[in-house]
C-alpha atoms as a PDB file:
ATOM      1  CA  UNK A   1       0.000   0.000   0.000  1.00  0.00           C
ATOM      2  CA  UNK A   2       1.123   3.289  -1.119  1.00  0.00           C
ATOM      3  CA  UNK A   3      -0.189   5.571   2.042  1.00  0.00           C
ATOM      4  CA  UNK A   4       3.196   7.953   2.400  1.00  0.00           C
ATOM      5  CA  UNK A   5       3.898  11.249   0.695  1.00  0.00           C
ATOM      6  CA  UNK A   6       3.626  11.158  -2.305  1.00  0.00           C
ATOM      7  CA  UNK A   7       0.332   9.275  -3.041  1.00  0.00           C
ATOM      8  CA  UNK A   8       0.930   7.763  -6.682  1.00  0.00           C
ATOM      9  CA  UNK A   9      -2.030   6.349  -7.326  1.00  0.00           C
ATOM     10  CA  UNK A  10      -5.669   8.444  -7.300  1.00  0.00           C
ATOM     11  CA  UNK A  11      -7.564   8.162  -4.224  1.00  0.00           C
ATOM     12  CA  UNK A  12     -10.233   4.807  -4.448  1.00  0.00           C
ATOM     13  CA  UNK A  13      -8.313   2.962  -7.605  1.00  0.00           C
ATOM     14  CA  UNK A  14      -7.613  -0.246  -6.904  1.00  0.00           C
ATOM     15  CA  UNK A  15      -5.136  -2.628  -7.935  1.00  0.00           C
ATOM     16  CA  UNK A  16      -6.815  -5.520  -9.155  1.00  0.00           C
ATOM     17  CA  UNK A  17      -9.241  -6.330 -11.803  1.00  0.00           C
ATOM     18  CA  UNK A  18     -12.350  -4.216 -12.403  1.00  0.00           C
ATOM     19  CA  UNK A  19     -15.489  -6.463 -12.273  1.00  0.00           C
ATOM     20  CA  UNK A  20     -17.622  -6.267 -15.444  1.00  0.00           C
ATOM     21  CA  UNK A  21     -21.546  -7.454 -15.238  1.00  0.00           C
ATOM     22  CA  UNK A  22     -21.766  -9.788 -18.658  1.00  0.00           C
ATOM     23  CA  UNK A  23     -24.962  -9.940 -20.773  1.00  0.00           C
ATOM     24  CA  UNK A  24     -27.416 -12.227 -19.770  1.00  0.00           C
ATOM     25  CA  UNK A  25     -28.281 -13.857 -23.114  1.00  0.00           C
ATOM     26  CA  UNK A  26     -26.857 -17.330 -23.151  1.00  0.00           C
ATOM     27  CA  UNK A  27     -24.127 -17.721 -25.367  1.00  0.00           C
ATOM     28  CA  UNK A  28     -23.212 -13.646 -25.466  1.00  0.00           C
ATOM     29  CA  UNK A  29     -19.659 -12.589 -24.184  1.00  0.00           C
ATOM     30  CA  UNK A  30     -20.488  -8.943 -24.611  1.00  0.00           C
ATOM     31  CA  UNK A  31     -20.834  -6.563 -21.119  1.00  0.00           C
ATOM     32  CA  UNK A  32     -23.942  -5.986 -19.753  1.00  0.00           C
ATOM     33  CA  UNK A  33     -24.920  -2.840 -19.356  1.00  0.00           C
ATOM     34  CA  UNK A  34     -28.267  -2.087 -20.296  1.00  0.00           C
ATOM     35  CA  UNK A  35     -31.009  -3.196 -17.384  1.00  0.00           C
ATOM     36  CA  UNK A  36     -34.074  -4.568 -18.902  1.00  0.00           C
ATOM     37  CA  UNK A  37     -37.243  -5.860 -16.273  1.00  0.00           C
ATOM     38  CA  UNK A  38     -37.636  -9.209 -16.102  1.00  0.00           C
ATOM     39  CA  UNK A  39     -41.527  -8.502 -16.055  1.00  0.00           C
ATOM     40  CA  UNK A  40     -44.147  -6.145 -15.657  1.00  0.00           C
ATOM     41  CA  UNK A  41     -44.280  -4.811 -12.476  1.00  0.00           C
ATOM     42  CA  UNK A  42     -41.481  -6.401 -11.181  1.00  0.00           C
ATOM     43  CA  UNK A  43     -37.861  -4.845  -9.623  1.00  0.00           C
ATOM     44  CA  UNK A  44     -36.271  -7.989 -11.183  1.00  0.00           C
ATOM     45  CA  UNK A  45     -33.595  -6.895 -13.652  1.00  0.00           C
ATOM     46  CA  UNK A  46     -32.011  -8.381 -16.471  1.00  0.00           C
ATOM     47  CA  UNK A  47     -28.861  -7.114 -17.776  1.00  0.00           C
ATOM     48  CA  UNK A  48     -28.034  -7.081 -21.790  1.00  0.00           C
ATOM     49  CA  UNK A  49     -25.409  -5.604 -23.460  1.00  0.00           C
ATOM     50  CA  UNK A  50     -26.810  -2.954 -26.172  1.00  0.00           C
ATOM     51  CA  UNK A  51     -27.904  -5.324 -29.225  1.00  0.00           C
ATOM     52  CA  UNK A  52     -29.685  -7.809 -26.559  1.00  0.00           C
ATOM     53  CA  UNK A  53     -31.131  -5.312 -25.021  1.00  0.00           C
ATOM     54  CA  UNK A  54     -32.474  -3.585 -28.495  1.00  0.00           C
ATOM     55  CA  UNK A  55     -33.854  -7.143 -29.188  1.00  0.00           C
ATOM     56  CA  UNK A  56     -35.537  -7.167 -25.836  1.00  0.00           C
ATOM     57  CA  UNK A  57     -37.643  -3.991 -26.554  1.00  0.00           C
ATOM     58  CA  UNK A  58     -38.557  -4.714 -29.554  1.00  0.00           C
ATOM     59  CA  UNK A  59     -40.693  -7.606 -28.134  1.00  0.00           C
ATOM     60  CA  UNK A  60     -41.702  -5.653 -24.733  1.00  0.00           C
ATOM     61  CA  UNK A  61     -45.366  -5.234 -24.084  1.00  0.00           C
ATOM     62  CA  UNK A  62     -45.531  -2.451 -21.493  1.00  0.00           C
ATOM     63  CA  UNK A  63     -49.331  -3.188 -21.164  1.00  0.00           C
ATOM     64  CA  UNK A  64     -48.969  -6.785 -20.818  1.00  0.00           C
ATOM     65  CA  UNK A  65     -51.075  -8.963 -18.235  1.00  0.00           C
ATOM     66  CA  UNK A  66     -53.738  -5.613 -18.126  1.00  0.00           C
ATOM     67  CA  UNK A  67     -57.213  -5.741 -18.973  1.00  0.00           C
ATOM     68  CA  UNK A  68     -58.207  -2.875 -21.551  1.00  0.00           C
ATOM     69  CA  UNK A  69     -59.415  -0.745 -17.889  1.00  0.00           C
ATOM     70  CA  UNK A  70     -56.204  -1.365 -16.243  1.00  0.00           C
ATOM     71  CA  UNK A  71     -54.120  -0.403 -19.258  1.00  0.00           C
ATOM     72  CA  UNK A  72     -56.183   2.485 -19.948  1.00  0.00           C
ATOM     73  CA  UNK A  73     -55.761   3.233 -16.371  1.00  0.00           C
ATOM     74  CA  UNK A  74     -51.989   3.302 -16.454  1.00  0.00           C
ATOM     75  CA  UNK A  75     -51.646   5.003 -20.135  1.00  0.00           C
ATOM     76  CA  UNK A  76     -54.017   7.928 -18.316  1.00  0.00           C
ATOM     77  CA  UNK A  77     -51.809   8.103 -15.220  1.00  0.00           C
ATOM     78  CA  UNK A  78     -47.974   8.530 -17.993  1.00  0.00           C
ATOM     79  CA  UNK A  79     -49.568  11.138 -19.956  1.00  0.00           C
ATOM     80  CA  UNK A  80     -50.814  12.964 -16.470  1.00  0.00           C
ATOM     81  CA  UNK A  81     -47.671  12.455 -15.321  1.00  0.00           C
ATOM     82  CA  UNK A  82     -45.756  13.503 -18.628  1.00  0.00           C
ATOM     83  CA  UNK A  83     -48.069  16.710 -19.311  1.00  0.00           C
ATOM     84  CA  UNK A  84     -46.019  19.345 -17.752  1.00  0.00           C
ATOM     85  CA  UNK A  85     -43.452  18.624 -20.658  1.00  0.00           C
ATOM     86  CA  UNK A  86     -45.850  18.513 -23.136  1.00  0.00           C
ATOM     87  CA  UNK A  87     -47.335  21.875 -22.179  1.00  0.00           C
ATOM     88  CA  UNK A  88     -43.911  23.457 -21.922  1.00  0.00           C
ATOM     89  CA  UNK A  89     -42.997  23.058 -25.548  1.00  0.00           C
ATOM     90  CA  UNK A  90     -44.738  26.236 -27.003  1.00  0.00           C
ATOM     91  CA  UNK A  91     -42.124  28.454 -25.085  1.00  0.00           C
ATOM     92  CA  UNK A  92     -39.777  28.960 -27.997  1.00  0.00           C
ATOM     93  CA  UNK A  93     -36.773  29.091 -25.648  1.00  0.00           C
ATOM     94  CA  UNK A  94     -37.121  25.352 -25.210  1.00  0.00           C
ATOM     95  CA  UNK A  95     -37.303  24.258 -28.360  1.00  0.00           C
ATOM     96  CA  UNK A  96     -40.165  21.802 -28.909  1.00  0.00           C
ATOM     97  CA  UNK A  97     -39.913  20.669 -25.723  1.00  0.00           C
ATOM     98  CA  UNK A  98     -41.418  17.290 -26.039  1.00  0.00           C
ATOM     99  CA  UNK A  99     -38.015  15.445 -27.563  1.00  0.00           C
ATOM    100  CA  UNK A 100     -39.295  15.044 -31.212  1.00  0.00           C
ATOM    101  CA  UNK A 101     -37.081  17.191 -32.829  1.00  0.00           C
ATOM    102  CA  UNK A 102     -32.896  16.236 -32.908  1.00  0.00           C
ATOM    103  CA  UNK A 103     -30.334  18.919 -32.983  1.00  0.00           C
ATOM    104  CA  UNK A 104     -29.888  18.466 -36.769  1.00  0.00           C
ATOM    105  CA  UNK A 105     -33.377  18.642 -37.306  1.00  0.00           C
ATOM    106  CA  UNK A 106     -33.377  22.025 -35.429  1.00  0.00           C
ATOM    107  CA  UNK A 107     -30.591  23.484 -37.232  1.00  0.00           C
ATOM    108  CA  UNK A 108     -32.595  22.410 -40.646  1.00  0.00           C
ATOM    109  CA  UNK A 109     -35.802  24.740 -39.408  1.00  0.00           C
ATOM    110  CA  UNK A 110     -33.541  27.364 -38.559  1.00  0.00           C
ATOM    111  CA  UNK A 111     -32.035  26.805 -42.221  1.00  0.00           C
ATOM    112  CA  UNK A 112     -35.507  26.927 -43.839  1.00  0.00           C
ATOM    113  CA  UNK A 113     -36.875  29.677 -41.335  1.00  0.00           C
ATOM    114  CA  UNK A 114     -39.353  27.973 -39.640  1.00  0.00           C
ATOM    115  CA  UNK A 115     -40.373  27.452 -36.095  1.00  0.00           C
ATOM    116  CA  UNK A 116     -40.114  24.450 -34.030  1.00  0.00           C
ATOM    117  CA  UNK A 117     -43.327  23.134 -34.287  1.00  0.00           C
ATOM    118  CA  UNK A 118     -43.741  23.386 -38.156  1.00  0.00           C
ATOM    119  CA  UNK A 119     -45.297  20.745 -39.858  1.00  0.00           C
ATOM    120  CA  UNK A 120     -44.034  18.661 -42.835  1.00  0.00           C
ATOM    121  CA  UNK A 121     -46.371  21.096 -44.977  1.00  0.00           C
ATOM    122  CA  UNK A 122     -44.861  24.021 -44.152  1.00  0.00           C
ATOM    123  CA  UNK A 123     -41.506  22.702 -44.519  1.00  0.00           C
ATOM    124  CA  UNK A 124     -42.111  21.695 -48.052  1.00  0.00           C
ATOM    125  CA  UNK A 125     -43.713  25.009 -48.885  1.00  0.00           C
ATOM    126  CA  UNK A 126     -40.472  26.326 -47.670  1.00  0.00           C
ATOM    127  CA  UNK A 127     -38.290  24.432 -49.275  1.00  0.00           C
ATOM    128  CA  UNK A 128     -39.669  24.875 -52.549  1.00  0.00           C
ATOM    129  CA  UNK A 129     -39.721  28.893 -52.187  1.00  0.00           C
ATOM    130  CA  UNK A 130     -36.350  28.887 -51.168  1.00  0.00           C
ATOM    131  CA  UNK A 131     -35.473  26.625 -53.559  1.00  0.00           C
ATOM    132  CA  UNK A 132     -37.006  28.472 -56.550  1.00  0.00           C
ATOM    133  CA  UNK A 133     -35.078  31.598 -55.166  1.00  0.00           C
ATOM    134  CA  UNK A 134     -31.669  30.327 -55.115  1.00  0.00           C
ATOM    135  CA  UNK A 135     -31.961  27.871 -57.817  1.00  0.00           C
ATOM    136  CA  UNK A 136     -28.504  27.566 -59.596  1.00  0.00           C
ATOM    137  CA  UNK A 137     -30.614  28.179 -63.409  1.00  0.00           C
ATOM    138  CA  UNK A 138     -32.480  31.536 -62.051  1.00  0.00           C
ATOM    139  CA  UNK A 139     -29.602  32.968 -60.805  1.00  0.00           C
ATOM    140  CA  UNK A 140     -26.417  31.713 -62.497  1.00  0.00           C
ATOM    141  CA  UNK A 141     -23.335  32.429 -61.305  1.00  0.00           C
ATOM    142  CA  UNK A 142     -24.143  34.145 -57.856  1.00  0.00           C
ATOM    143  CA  UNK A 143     -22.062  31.802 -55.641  1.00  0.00           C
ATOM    144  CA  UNK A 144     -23.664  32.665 -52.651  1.00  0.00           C
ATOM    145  CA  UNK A 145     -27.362  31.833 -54.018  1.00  0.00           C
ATOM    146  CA  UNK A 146     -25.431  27.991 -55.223  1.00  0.00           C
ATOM    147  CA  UNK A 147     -24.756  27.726 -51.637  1.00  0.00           C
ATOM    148  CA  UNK A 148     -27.933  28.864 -50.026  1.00  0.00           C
ATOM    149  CA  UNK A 149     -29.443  26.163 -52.339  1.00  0.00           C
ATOM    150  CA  UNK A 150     -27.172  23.731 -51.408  1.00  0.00           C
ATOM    151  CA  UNK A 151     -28.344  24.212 -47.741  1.00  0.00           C
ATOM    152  CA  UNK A 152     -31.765  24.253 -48.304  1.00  0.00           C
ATOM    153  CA  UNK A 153     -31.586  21.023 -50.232  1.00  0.00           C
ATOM    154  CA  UNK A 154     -29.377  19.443 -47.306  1.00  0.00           C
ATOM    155  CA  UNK A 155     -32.000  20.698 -44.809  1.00  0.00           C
ATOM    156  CA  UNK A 156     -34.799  19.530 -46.478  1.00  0.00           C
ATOM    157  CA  UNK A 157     -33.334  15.942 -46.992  1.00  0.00           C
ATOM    158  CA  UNK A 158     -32.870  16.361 -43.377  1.00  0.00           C
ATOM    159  CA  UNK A 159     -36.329  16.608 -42.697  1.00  0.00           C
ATOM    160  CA  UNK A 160     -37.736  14.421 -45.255  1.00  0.00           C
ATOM    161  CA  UNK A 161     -35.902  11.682 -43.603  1.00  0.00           C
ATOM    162  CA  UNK A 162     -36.760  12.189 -39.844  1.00  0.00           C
ATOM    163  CA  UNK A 163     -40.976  12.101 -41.773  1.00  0.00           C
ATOM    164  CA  UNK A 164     -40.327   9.061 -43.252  1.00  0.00           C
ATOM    165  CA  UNK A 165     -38.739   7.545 -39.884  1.00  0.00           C
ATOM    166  CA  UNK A 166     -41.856   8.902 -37.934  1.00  0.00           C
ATOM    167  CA  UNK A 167     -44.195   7.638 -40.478  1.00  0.00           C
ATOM    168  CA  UNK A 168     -42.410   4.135 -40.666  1.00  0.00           C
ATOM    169  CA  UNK A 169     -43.156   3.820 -37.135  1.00  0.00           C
END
């Protein structure tokens, strides 16, 4: 033990072998980091490493072992409890507030001039005026109109995307 001046080591390392909690799926070698319940209602915990555990929700039924009252019971008592957020996102300060916007597709409104909450409607109409104002053929060889239209196109491919992903799911 190294307890005289100077200390070499940082205070609480240890010497031996850090212990790492492995995945729970048989046969997987991977760490286990991501808790999972083991069922509904239950503290029990299961512990996957990320691809396991991605597996794992894809097949979770939150509402599982409910009757249609109970479940409606508990889906009334999340969105009670979750309805401060909501109600927060029209304060432009916070963005939309609610988590259904990413950074990137933030910095695509901001691109387009829109507001947070704009619909995919709005975006489009958007994109095609800004579009149709920067276009390369109606104003040839104004280099910063190429590269507005460049970013418009790159922010509405942005957007388009993060629809389709929403609609897909």
């Amino acid at each position: 033990m190294d307890w005289g001046f100077p200390r070499w080591r940082s205070y609480g390392s240890e010497r031996g072998a850090a212990k790492v909690r492995m995945c729970d799926r048989d046969g997987c070698d991977q760490p286990g980091d991501c808790p999972a319940p083991k069922s509904p209602n239950s503290r029990d915990r299961w512990y996957f490493c990320e691809s396991h555990a991605a597996e794992y929700n894809r097949g979770w039924n939150y509402f599982e072992g409910l009757n249609a009252e109970e479940a409606a019971a508990r889906e009334a008592d999340e969105q009670r409890d979750a309805s401060g957020f909501r109600q927060s996102s029209h304060y432009a300060w916070g963005g939309p507030g609610d988590g259904t916007r990413s950074r990137d597709e933030m910095r695509a409104l901001d691109v387009l001039d829109l507001e947070a909450d704009a619909g995919f409607d709005q975006v489009k109409a958007a994109w095609r005026r800004l579009a149709k104002a920067n276009h390369p053929d109606v104003k040839p060889g104004d280099k910063e109109a190429a590269e507005r239209f460049r970013q418009v196109q790159a922010a509405y491919d942005v957007l388009r995307r993060a629809e389709e992903r929403r609609a897909a799911a």
